[in-house]
Protein backbone atom coordinates (compact mmCIF):
# COMPACT_ATOMS: atom_id res chain seq x y z
CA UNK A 1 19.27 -7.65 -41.68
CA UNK A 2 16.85 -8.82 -38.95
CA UNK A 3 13.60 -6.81 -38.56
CA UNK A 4 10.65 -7.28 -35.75
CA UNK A 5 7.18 -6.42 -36.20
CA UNK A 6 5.66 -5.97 -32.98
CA UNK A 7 1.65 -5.60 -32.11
CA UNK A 8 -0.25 -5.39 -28.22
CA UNK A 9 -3.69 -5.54 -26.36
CA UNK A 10 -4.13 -3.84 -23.86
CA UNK A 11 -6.59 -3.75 -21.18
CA UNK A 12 -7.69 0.02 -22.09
CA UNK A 13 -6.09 3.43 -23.88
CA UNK A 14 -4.64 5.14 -21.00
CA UNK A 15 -1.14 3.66 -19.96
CA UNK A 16 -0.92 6.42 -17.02
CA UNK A 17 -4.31 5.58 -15.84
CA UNK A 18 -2.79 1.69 -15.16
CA UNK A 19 -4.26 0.15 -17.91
CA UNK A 20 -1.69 -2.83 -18.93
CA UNK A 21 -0.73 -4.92 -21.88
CA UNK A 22 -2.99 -8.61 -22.24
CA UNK A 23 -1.45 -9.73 -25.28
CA UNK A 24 1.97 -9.26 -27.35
CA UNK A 25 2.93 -10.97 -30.56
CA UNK A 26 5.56 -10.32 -32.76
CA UNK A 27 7.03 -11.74 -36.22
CA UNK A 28 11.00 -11.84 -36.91
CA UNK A 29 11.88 -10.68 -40.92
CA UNK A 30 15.09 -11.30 -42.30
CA UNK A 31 16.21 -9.42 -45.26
CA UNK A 32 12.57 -8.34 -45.56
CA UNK A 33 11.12 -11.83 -45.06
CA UNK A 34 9.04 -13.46 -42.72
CA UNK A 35 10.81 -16.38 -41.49
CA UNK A 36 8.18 -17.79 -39.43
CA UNK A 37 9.91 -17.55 -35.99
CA UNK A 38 6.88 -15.77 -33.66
CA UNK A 39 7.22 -14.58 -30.35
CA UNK A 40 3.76 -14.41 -28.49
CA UNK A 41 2.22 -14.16 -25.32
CA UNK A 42 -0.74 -13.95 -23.63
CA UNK A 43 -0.29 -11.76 -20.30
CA UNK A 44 -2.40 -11.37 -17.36
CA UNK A 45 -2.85 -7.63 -16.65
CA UNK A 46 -3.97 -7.86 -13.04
CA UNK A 47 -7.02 -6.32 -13.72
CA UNK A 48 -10.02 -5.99 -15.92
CA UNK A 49 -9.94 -4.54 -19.41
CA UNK A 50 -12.63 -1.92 -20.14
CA UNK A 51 -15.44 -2.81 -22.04
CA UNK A 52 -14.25 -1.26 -25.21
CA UNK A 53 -10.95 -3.06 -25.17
CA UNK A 54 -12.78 -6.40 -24.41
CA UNK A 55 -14.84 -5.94 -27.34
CA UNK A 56 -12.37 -5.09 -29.57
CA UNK A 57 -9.77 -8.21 -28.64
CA UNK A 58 -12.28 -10.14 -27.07
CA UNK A 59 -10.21 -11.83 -24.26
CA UNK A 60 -11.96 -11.88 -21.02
CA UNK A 61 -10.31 -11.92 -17.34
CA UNK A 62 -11.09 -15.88 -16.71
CA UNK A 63 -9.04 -16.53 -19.80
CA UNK A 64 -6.24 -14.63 -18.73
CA UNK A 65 -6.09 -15.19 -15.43
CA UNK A 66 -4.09 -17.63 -15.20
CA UNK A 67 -1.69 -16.33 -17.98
CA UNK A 68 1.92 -15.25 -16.83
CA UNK A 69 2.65 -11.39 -16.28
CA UNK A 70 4.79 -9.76 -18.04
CA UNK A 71 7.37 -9.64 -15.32
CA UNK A 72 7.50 -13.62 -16.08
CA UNK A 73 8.74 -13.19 -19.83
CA UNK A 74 10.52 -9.85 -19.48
CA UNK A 75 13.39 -11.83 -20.19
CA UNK A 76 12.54 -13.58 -23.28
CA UNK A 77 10.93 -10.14 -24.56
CA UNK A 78 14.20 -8.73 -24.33
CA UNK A 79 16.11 -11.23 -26.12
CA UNK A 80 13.99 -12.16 -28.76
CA UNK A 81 14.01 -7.87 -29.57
CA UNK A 82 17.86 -8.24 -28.84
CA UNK A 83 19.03 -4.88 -31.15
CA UNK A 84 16.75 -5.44 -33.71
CA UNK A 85 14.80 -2.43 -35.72
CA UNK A 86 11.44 -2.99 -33.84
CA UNK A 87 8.48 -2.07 -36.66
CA UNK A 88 5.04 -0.48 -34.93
CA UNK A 89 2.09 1.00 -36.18
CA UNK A 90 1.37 4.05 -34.04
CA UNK A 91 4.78 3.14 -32.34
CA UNK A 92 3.77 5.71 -29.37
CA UNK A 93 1.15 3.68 -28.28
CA UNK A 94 2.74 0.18 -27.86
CA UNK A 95 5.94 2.02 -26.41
CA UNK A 96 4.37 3.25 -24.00
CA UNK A 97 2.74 0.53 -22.73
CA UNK A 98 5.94 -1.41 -23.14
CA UNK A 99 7.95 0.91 -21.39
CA UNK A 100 5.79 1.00 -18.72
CA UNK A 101 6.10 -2.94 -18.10
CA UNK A 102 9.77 -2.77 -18.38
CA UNK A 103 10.23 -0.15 -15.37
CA UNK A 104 8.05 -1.91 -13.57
CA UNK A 105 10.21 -4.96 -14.15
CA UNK A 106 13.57 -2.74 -13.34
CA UNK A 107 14.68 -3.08 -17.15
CA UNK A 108 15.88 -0.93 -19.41
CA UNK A 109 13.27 0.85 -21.30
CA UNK A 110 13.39 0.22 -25.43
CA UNK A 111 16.16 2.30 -27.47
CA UNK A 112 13.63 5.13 -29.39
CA UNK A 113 16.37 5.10 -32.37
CA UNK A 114 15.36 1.42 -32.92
CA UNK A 115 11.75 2.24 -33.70
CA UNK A 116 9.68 2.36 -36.78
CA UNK A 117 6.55 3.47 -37.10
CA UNK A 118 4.83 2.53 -39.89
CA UNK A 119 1.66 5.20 -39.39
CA UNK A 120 4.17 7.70 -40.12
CA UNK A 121 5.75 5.91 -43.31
CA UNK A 122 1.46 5.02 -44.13
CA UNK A 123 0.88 8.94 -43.49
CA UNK A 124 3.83 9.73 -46.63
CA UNK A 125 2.21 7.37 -48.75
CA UNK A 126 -1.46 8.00 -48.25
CA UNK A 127 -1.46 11.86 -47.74
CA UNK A 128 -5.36 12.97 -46.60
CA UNK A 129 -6.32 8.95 -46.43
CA UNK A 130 -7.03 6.65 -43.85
CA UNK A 131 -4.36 5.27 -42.79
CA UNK A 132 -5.61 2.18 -40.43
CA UNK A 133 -4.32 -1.30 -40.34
CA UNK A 134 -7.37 -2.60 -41.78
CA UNK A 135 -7.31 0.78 -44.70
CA UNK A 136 -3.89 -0.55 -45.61
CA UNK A 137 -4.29 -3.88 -45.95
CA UNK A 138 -7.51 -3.21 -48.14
CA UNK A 139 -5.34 -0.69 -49.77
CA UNK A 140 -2.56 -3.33 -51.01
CA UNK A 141 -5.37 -6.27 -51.17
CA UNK A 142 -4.00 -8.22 -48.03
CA UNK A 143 -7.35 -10.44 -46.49
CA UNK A 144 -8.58 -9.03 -43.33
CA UNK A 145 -11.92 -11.71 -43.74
CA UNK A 146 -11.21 -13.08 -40.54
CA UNK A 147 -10.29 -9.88 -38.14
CA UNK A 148 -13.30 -9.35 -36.75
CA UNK A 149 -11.35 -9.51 -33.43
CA UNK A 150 -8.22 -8.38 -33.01
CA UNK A 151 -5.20 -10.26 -31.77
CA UNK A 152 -1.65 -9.40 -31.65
CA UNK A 153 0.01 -11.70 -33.48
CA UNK A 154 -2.32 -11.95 -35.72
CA UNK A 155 -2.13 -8.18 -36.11
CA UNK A 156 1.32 -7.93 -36.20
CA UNK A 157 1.59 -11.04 -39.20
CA UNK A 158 -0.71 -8.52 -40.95
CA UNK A 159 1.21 -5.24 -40.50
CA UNK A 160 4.38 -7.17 -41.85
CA UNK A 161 2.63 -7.36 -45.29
CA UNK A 162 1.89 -4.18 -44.71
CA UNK A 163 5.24 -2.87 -43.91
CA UNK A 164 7.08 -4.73 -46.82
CA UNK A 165 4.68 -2.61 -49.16
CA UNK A 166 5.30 0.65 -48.03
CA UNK A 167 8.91 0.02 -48.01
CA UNK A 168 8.51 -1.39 -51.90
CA UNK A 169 7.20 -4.88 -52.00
CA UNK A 170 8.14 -8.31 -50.70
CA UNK A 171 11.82 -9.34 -51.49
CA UNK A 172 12.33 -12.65 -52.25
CA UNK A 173 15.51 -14.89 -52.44
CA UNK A 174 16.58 -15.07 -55.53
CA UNK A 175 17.27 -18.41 -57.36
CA UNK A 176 20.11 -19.13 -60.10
CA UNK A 177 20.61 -21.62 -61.63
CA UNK A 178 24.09 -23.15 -61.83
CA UNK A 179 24.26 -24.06 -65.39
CA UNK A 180 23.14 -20.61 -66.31
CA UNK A 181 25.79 -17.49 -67.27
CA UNK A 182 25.95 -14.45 -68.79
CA UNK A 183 27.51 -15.65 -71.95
CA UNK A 184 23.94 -17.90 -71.78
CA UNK A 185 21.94 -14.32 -72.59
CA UNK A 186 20.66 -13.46 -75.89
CA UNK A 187 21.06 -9.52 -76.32
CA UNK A 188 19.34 -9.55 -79.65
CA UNK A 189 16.05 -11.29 -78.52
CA UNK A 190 16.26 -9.06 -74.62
CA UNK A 191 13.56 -6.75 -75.89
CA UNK A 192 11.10 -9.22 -77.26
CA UNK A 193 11.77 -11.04 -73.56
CA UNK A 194 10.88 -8.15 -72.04
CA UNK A 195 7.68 -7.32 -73.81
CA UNK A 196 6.61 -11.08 -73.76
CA UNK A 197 7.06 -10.67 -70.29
CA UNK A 198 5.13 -7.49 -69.54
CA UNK A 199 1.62 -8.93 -71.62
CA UNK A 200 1.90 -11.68 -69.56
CA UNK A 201 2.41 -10.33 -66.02
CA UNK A 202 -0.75 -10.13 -64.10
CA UNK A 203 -1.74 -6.41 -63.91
CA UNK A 204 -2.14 -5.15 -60.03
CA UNK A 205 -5.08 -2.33 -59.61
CA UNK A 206 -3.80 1.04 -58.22
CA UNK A 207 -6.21 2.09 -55.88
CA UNK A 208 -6.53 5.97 -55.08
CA UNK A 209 -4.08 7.11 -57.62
CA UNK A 210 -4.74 10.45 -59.84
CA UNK A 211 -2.93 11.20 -62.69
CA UNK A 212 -2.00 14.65 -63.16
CA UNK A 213 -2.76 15.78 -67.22
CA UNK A 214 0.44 18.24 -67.34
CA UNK A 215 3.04 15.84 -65.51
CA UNK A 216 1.60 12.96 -67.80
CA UNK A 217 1.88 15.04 -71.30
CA UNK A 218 5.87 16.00 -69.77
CA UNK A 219 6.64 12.12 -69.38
CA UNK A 220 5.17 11.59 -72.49
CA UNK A 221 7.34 14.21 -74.35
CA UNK A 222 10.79 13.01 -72.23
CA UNK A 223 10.40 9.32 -73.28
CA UNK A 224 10.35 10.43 -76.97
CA UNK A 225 13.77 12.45 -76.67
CA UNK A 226 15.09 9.30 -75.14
CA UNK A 227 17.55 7.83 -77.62
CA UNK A 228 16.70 3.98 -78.44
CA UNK A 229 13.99 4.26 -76.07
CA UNK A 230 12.90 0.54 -74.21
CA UNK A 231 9.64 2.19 -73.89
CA UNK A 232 9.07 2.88 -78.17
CA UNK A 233 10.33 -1.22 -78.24
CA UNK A 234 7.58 -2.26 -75.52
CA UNK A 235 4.99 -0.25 -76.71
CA UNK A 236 5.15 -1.19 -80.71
């Protein structure tokens, strides 16, 4: 399954007051890994980004002046998307501004069912928090030491970690090896492996979880009616 994450700069907030993309990146996943293929572009906007914008990705109108416009990689945009589930944080945003540069271009706008936005799956997770890119990646310990300027691509390499969080964690290939079968597994010893391998996995911090007493106590009291219980094994 291929995935896109997909970041933008932009010259200033307001799409419908002309302000216009300066920067796109985006990172290609496949089966929930980053595969290292990029897609990334500097634009030139045709005019000057507000000074809040400029501060925040720092890229002035010398540098991009000689840049192509988006018009001039419309093309590649488009194929490098292709059908692909396109991942966004505050998708609305970046749409819009995408959007935008596709009519201008006489293309056909991006398919809304394709879109993720990851505020929304951050929001479900998080409820009351701050849900930021840089509150997330704090949240599930991803470095943010050097973003003290934004950048798309960078952005977007960073919202990937994010993303495979919230959806449950990287996934990884998995590895077998060939002189290894099931009639190679010891059922007797599978507990012992297990607890062996529980003291001696590295314990991850849960940040801004609360336990609730009552729903704690009512765990408790199900794992004891559990017959054979893994957890009476693991915990003795």
């Amino acid at each position: 399954m291929r995935e896109v994450v997909l970041d933008t700069e932009t010259t200033g907030l307001d799409v419908n007051n002309g302000d216009r993309i300066v920067e796109i990146g985006i990172v290609e996943l496949e089966n929930h890994v980053q595969t290292g293929t990029c897609f990334h572009y500097y634009l030139n906007p045709e005019r000057d980004s507000g000074l809040q914008a400029s501060q925040i990705h720092g890229l002035t109108t010398e540098f991009l002046k000689d840049k192509p416009k988006f018009v001039d990689i419309a093309d590649q945009f488009i194929d490098f998307v292709s059908d692909s589930k396109i991942i966004i944080h505050n998708a609305p945003f970046d749409v819009g501004f995408i959007n935008s540069e596709l009519r201008k271009c006489e293309k056909k706008e991006l398919n809304e069912n394709s879109i993720v936005d990851s505020l929304l799956l951050a929001k479900k997770h998080f409820l009351g928090q701050s849900v930021s890119l840089d509150s997330l990646c704090r949240k599930f310990d991803i470095d943010i030491s050097d973003r003290d300027i934004h950048g798309a691509l960078k952005d977007a390499k960073l919202l990937a970690h994010v993303y495979l969080e919230l959806i449950g964690g990287k996934q990884t290939k998995l590895e077998f090896d060939e002189e290894s079968t099931t009639s190679d597994f010891n059922h007797e010893n599978s507990y012992a492996n297990i607890k062996d391998l529980y003291k001696k996995r590295k314990k991850r911090a849960f940040k801004n979880t609360f336990l609730n007493i009552s729903d704690n106590e009512l765990h408790q009291k199900s794992i004891k009616e559990i017959p054979n219980s893994i957890w009476e094994k693991l915990t003795s």
